[in-house]
Protein backbone atom coordinates (compact mmCIF):
# COMPACT_ATOMS: atom_id res chain seq x y z
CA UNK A 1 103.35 123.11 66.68
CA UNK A 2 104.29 126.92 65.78
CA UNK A 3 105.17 127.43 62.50
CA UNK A 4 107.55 128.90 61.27
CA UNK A 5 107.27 132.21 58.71
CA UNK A 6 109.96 133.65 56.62
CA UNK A 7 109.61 137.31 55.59
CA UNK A 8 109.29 138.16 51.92
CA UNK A 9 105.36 140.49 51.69
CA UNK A 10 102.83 139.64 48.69
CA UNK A 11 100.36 142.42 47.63
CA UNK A 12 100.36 145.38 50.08
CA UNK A 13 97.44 144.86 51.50
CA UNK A 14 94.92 147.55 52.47
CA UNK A 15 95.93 149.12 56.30
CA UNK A 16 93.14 150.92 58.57
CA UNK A 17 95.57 153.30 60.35
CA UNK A 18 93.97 154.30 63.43
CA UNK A 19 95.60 157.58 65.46
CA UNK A 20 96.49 156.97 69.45
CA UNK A 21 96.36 159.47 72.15
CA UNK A 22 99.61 159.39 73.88
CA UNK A 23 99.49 162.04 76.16
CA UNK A 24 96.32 164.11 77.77
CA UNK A 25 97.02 167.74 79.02
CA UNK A 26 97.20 168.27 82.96
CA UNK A 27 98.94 164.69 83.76
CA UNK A 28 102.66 164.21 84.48
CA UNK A 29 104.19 161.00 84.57
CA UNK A 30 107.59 160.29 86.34
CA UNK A 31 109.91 158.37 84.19
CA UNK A 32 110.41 154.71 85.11
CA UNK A 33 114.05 155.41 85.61
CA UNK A 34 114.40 158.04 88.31
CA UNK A 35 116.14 157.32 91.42
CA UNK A 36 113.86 158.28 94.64
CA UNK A 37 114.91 161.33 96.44
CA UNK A 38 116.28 159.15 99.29
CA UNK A 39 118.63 157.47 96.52
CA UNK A 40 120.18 160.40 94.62
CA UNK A 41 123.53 158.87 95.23
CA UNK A 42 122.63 156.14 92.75
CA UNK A 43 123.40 156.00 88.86
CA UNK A 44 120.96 153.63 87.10
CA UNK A 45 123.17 150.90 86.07
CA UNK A 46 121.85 150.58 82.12
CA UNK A 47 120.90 153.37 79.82
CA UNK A 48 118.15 153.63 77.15
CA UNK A 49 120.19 153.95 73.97
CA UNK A 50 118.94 156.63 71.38
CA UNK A 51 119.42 155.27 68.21
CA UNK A 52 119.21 158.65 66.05
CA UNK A 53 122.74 158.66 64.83
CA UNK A 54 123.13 154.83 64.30
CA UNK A 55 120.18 155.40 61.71
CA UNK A 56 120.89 158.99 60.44
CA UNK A 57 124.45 157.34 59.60
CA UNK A 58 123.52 154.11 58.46
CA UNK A 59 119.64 153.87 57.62
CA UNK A 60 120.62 155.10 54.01
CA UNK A 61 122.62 151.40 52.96
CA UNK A 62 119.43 149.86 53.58
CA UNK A 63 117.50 149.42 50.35
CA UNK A 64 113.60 147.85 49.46
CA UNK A 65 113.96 144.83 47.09
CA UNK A 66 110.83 144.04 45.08
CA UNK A 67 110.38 141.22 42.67
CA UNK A 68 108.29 139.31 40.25
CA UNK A 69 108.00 135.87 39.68
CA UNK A 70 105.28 133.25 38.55
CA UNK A 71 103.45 130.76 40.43
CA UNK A 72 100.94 128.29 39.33
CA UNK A 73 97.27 128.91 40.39
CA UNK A 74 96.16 126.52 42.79
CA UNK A 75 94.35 123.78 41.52
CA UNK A 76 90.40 123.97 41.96
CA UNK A 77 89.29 121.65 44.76
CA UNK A 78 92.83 121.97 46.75
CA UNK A 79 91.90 122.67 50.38
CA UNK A 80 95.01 123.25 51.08
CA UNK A 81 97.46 126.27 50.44
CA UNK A 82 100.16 126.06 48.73
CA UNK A 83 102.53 126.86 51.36
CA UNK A 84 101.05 123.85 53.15
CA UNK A 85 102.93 120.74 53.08
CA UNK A 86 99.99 118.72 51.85
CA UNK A 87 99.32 120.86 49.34
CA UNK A 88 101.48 118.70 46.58
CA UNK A 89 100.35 115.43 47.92
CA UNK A 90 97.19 116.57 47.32
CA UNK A 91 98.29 117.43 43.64
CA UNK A 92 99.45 113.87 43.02
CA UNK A 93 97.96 112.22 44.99
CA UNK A 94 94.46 113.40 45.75
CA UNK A 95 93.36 114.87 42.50
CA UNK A 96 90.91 113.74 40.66
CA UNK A 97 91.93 115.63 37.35
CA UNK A 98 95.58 114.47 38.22
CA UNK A 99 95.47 110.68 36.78
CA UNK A 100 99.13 110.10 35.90
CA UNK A 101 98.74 110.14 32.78
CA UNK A 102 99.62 112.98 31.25
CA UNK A 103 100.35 116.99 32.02
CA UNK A 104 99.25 119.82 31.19
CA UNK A 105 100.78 123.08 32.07
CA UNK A 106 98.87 124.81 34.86
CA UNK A 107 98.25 128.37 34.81
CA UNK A 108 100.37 131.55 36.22
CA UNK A 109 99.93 134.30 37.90
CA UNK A 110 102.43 137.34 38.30
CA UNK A 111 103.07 137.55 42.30
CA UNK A 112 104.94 140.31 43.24
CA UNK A 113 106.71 140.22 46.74
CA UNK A 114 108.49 143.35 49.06
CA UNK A 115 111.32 142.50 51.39
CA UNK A 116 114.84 143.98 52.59
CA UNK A 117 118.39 144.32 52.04
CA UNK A 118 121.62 146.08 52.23
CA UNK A 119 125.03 147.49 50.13
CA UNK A 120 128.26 146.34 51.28
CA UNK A 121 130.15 147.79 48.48
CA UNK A 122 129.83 150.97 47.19
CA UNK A 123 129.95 149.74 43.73
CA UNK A 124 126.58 148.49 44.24
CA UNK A 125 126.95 144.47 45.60
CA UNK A 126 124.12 144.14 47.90
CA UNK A 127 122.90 140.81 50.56
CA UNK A 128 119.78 139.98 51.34
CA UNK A 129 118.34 136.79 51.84
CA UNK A 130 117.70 133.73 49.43
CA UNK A 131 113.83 133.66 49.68
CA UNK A 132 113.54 137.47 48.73
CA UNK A 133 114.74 136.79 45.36
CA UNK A 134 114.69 132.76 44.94
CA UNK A 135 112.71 131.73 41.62
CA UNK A 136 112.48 135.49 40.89
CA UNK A 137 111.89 137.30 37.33
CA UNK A 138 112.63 140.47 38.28
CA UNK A 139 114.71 142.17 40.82
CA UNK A 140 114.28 146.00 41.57
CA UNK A 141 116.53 147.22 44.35
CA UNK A 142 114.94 151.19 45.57
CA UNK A 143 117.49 152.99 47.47
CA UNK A 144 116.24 155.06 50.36
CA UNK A 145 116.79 158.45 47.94
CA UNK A 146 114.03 156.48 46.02
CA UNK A 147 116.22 155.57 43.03
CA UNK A 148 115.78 152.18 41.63
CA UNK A 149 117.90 149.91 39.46
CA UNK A 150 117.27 146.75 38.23
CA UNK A 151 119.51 143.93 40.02
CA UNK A 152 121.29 141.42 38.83
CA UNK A 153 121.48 138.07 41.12
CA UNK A 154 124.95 137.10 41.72
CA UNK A 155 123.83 133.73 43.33
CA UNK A 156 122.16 132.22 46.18
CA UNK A 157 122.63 129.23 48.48
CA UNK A 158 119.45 128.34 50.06
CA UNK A 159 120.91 126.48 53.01
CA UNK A 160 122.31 129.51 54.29
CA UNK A 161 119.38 131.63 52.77
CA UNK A 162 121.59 134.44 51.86
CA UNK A 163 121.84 135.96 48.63
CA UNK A 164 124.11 138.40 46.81
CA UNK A 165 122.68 140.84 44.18
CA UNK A 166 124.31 143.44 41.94
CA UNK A 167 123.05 146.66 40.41
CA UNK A 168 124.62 149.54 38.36
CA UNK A 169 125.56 152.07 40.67
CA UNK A 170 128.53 153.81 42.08
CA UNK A 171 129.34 155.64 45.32
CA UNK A 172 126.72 154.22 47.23
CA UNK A 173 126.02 154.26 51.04
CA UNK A 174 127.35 151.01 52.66
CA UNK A 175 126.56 149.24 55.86
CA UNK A 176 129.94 148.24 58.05
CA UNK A 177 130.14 144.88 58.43
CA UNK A 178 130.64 143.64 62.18
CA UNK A 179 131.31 140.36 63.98
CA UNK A 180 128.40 138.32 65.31
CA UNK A 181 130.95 135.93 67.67
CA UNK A 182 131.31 138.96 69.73
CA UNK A 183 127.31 139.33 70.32
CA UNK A 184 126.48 138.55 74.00
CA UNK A 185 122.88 137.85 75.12
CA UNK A 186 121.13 141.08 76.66
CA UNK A 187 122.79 143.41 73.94
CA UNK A 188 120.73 145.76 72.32
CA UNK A 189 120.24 145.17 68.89
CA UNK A 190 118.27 147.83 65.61
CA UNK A 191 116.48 146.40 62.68
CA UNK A 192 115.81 148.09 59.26
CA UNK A 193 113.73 147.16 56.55
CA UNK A 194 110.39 147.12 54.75
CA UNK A 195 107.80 145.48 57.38
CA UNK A 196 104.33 145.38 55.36
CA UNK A 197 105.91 147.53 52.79
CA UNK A 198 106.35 150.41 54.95
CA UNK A 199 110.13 151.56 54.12
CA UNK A 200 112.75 152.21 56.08
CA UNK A 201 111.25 151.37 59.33
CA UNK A 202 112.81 150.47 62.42
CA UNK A 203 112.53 148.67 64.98
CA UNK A 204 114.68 147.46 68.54
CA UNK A 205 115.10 145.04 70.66
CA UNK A 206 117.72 142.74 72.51
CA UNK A 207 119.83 139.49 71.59
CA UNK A 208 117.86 136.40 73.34
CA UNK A 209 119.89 133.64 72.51
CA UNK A 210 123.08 132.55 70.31
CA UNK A 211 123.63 129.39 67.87
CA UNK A 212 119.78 128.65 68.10
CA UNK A 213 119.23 126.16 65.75
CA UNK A 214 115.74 125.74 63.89
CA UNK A 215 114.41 122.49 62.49
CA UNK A 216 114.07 123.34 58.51
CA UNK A 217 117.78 125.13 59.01
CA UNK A 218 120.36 123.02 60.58
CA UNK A 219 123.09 124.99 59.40
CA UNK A 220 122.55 128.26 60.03
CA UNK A 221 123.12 128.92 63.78
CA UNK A 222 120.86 131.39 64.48
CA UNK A 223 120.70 135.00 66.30
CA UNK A 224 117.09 134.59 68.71
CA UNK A 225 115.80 138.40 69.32
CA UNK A 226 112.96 140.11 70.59
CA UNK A 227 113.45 142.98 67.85
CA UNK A 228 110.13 143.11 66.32
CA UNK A 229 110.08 142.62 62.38
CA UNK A 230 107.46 141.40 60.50
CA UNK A 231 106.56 140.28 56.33
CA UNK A 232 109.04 142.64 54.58
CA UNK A 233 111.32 143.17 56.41
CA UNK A 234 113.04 139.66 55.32
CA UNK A 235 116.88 140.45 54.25
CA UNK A 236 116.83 143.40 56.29
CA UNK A 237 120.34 144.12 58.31
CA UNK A 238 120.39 143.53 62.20
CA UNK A 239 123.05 146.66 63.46
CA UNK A 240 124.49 146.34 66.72
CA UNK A 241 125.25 149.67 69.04
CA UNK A 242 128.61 150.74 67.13
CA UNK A 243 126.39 150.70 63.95
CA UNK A 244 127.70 147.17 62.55
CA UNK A 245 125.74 144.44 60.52
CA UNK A 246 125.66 141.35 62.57
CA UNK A 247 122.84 139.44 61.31
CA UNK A 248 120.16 139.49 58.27
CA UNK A 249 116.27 138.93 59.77
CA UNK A 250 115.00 136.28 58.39
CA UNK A 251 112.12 134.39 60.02
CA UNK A 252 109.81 134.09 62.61
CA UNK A 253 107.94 132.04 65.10
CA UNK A 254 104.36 132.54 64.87
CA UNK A 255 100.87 131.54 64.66
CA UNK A 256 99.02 134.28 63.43
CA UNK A 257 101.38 135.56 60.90
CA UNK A 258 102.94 138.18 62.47
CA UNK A 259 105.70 139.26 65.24
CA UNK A 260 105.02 137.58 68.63
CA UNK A 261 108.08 137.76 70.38
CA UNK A 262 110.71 135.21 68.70
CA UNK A 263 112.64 136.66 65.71
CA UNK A 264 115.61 135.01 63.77
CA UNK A 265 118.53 136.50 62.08
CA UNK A 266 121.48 134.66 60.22
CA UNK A 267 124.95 135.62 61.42
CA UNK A 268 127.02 138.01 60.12
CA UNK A 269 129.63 135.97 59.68
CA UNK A 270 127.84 132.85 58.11
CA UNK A 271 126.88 135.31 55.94
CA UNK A 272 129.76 136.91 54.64
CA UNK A 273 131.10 133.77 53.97
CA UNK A 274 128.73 132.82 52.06
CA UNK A 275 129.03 136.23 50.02
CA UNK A 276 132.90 135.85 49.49
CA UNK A 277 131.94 132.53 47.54
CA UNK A 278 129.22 133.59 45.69
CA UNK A 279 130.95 136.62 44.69
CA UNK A 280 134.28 134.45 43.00
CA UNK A 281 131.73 132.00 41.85
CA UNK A 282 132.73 129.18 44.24
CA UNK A 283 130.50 125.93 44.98
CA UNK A 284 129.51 126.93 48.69
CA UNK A 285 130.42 123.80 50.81
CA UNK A 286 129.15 122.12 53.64
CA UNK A 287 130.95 119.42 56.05
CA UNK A 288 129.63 115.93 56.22
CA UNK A 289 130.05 113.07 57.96
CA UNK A 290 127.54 110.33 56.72
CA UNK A 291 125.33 109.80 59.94
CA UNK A 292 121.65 109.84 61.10
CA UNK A 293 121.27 111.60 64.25
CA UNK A 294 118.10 111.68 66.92
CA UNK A 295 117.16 113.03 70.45
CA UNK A 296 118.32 111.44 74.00
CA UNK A 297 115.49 111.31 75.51
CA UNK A 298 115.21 110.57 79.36
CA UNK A 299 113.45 107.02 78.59
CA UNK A 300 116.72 106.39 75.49
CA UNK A 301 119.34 107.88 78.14
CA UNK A 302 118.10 105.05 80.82
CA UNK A 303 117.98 102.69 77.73
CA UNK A 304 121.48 103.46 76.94
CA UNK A 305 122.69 103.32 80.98
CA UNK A 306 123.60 106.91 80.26
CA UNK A 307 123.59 109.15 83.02
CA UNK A 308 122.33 112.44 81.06
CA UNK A 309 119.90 112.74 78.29
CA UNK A 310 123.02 115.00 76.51
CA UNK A 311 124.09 114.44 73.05
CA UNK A 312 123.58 113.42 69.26
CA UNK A 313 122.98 109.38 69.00
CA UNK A 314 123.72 108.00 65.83
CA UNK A 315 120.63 106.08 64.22
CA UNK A 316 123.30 104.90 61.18
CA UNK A 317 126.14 105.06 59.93
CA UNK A 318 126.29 105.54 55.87
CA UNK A 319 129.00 102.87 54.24
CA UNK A 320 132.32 104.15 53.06
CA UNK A 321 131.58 107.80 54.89
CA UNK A 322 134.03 109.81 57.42
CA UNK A 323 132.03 108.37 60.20
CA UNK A 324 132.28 104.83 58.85
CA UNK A 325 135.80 105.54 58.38
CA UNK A 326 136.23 107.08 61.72
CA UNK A 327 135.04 103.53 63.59
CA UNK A 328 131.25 105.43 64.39
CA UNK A 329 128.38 102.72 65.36
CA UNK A 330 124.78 102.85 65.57
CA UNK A 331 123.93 103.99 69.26
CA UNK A 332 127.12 105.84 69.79
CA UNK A 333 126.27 109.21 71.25
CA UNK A 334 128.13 112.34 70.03
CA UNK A 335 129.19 114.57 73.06
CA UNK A 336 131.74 116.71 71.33
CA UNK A 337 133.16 117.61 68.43
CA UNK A 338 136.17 119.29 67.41
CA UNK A 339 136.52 120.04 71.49
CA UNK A 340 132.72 121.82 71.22
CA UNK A 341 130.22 120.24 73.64
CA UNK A 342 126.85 118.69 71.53
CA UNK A 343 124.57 119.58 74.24
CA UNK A 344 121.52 118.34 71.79
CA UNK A 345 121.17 116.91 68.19
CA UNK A 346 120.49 120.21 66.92
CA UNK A 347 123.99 121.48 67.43
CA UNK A 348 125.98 118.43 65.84
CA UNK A 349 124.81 120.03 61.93
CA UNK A 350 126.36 123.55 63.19
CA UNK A 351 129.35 122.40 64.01
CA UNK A 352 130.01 119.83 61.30
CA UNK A 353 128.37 121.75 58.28
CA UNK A 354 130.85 124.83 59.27
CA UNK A 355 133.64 122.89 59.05
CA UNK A 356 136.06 123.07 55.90
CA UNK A 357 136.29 119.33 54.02
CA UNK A 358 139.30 117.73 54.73
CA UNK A 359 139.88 118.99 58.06
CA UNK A 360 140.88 115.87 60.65
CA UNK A 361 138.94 116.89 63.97
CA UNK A 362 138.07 114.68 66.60
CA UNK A 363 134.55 112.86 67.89
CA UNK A 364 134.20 112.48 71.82
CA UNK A 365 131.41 109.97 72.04
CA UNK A 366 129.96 107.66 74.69
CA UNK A 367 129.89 103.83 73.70
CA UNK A 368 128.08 101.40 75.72
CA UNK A 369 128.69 104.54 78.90
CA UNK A 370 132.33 104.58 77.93
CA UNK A 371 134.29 107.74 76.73
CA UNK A 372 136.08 107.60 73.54
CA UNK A 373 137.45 110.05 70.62
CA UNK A 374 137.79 109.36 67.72
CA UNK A 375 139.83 110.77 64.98
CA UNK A 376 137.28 111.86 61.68
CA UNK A 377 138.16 113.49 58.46
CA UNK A 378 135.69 116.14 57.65
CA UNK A 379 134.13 115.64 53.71
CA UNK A 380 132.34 117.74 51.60
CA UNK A 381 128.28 117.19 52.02
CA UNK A 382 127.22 114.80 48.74
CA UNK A 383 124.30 116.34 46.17
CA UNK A 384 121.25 114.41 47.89
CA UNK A 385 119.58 111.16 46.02
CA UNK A 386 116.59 110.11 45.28
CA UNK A 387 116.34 106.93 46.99
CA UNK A 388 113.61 104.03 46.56
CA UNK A 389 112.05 102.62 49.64
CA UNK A 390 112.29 99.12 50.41
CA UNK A 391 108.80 96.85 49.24
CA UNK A 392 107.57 93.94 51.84
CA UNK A 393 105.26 91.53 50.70
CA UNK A 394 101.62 91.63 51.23
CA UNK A 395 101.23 87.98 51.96
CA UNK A 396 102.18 86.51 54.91
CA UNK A 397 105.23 84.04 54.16
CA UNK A 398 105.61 80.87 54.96
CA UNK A 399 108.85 81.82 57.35
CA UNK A 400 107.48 84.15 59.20
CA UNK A 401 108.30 84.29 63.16
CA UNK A 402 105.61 85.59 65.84
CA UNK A 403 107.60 87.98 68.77
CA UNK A 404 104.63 87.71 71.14
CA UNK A 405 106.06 89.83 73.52
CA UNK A 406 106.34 92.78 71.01
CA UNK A 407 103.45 92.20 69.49
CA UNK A 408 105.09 91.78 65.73
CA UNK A 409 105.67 89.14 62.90
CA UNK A 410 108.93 89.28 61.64
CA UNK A 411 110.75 87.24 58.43
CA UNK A 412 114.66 87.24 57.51
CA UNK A 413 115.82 89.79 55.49
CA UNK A 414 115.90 88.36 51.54
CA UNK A 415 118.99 88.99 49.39
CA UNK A 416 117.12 91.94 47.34
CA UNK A 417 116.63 93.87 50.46
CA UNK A 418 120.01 93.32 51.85
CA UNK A 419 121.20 94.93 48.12
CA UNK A 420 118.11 97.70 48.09
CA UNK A 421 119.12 99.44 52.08
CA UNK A 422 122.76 98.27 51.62
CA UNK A 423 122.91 96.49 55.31
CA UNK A 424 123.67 92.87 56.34
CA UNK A 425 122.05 92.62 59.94
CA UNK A 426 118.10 93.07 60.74
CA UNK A 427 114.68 91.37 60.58
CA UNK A 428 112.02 92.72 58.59
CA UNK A 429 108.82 93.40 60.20
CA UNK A 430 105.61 91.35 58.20
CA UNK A 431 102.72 92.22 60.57
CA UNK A 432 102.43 94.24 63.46
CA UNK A 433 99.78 93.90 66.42
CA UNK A 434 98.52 95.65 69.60
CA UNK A 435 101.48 95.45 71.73
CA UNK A 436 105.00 97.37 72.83
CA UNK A 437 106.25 97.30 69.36
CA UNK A 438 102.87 98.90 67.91
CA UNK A 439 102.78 102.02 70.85
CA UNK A 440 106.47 102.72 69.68
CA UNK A 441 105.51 102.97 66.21
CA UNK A 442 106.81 99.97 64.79
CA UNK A 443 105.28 99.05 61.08
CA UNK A 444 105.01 96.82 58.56
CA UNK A 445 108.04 96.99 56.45
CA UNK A 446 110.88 98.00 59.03
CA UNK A 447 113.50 96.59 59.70
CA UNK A 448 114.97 95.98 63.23
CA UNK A 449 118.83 96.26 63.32
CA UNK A 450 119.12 96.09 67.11
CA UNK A 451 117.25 95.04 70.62
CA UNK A 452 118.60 96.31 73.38
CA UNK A 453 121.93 97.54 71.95
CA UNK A 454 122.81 93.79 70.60
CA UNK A 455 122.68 93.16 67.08
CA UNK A 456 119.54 91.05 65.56
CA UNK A 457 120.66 88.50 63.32
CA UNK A 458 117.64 86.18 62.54
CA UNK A 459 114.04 85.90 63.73
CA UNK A 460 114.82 83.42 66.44
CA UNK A 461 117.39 85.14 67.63
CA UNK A 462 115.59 88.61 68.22
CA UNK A 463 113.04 85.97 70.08
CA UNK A 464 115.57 85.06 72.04
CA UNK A 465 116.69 88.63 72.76
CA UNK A 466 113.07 89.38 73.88
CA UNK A 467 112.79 86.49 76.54
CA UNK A 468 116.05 87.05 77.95
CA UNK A 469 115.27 91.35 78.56
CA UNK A 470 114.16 92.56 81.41
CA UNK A 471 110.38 94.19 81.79
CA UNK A 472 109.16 97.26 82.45
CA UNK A 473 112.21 99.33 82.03
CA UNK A 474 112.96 101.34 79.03
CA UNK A 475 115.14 99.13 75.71
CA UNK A 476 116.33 100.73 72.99
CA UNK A 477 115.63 98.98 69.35
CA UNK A 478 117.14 100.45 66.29
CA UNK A 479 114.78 99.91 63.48
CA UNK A 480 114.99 101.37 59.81
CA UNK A 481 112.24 102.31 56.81
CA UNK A 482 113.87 102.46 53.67
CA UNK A 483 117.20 104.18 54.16
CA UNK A 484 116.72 106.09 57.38
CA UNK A 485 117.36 104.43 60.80
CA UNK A 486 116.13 105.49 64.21
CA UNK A 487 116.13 104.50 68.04
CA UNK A 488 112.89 104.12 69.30
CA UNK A 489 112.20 103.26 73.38
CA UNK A 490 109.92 99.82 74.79
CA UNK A 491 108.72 98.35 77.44
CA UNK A 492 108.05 94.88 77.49
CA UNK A 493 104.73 93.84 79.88
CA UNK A 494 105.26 92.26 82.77
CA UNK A 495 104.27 88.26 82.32
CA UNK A 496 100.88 87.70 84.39
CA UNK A 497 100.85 85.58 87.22
């Protein structure tokens, strides 16, 4: 998999800048965009733009942000970096100094970091984007007349990744702020910022997609560009042709650390709502509705006798939530909402996290390969939980009921359990062995809510489930680990002759 890079620059580092002949004496080249002398009739039907006055104009709002903050030094015998996602298992889990039984404070280092931003008030409010300035010390914002002021942060919401900083200054240069709903793929877009810590550099390109939604992000419905920006340039303002901010750059798809092709910028317009909050000091808010969401794949759509591998299907339900409210079940698939069409699961957290709480919308969903809607009541997303994960027993009980087919040992659920993942339907999973249950990545210690979209009440019964299903066609089985549910696709072997 590609990872994914977000722009803020650590320690210039040192750049062998090699010249390039561009042109040799004697040659001629015709340009690309003449018409043939036969065709002299014909006017080309796009134009190169020339940029000049768009930046002359406009290039002076956009300002250098450098800060300092402290990191811990990574702990000798890591071999992984810290931006790895092992590294802090390996911390707790894998160090041999680390015992548990005590801390001591590690040691820090000063890291300074470059990246981008831009005034929207001449009184000196400027954006730029959470991870420029998030866990910083100090914020210097240099203006491109190479003055620099110490900034203030306003706040920050790191769901959105936009932040809003304040310095002492009046009569500044500001950007005009524009309106990303009106962007259209194939429109030429201008980036400005501080790639590698070269200032004020720009760079063009075109809009590739809208409302792209990234994994780590599934609120922020991305801009997709080819404009290439690179470390630095993070925060940075994304001008369309009338000069307008309608996105802030922000990350990257890469594997070698640099621009390749797929750049990201936030919205305009999720931005500056995000701003107007921060600025009056209001809690920034984000719709909920209380549900675990997953692919359709082709294999779940046949599962489901659905006739398109379209839509969000709901792995659970949370109790006492909008969508629990609303009537939502486990293996309902989410089509539209609020009359928008959820083409994949990656949309449904656009739509609903943009919505104000309280708002009554409605769900179109697909039930058993019926249509339905469904009346919901938007609330306000919940501060996240730390939640304990469900223990099974390491001895084989005495109840325990072998689903040869599958492959797995399975036990009722005890009362504790019931209490600990707040559900009343399910068998818990005891052992699990080569077989259909094993290649779907059933383990010890789920819990299967549902075979084949029917409800599993008891060990015997799921038995029963599994000699009365058909074989060698995909079955959906909702299992859960802890509190997190999920469809996952079988096949059950055909019985030998």
């Amino acid at each position: 998999m590609i990872p994914v890079f977000r722009f803020f620059f650590h320690q210039a580092p040192r750049l062998l800048i090699i010249g390039l002949i561009t042109s040799l004496p004697g040659l001629a080249f015709a340009s690309p965009l003449s018409a043939p002398a036969s065709s002299a009739a014909l006017q080309p039907l796009v134009q190169l733009p020339d940029f000049t006055p768009l930046v002359e104009r406009y290039g002076p709002a956009v300002v250098n942000i450098s800060t300092t903050s402290e990191q811990s030094i990574p702990a000798a015998g890591n071999p992984f970096p810290p931006d790895s996602p092992f590294y802090r298992f390996f911390q707790h889990f894998g160090n041999p100094n680390n015992s548990g039984g005590g801390s001591s404070a590690a040691p820090q280092e000063k890291v300074q970091s470059l990246g981008s931003g831009f005034v929207i008030s001449s009184d000196g409010y400027i954006v730029t984007a959470a991870h420029v300035v998030h866990d910083a010390k100090h914020i210097i914002v240099t203006l491109a007349d190479h003055h620099a002021y110490p900034a203030k942060l306003i706040g920050l919401s790191v769901r959105y990744d936009t932040a809003l900083l304040k310095i002492s200054a009046q009569n500044l240069p500001t950007a005009p702020i524009g309106n990303s709903d009106t962007l259209k793929v194939g429109q030429w877009v201008l980036a400005v910022g501080t790639p590698f810590g070269f200032s004020n550099s720009v760079t063009q390109g075109v809009v590739s997609a809208l409302d792209r939604p990234l994994p780590d992000d599934e609120y922020i419905p991305f801009i997709q560009s080819d404009v290439p920006i690179n470390p630095g340039n993070s925060g940075g303002p994304l001008f369309n042709m009338y000069g307008q901010v309608v996105g802030i750059n922000d990350q990257i798809y890469t594997n070698s650390g640099g621009y390749m092709g797929l750049s990201f910028s936030i919205p305009i317009n999720t931005v500056m709502k995000v701003v107007a909050d921060l600025k009056a000091h209001r809690p920034i808010q984000f719709g909920y509705l209380g549900v675990e969401v997953q692919s359709v794949t082709p294999d779940m759509a046949e599962a489901l006798h659905l006739q398109e591998p379209v839509g969000a299907l709901v792995a659970s339900v949370q109790a006492d939530s909008p969508a629990a409210r609303a009537g939502l079940r486990a293996g309902d698939v989410i089509v539209t909402f609020a009359g928008k069409p959820v083409y994949s699961v990656g949309q449904l957290p656009l739509l609903v996290g943009a919505s104000k709480p309280g708002t009554t919308t409605t769900l179109g969903i697909l039930r058993n390969g019926h249509d339905l809607e469904l009346p919901v009541t938007v609330a306000a997303l919940p501060t996240p939980e730390k939640s304990s994960s469900a223990e099974s027993s390491a001895k084989k009980p005495s109840n325990t009921v072998t689903i040869e087919p599958l492959g797995i040992g399975t036990r009722p659920l005890s009362a504790k359990l019931k209490e600990q993942l707040a559900i009343q339907h399910g068998v818990e999973v005891i052992e699990v062995h080569e077989g259909p249950a094993a290649e779907a990545g059933i383990q010890p210690g789920m819990v299967i809510e549902q075979f084949n979209q029917e409800t599993v009440e008891s060990p015997r019964q799921l038995q029963q489930l599994v000699r009365n299903a058909p074989v060698g066609i995909p079955i959906s089985v909702l299992v859960r680990q802890g509190k997190s549910s999920i469809f996952v696709v079988i096949r059950l072997p055909k019985k030998e002759q």
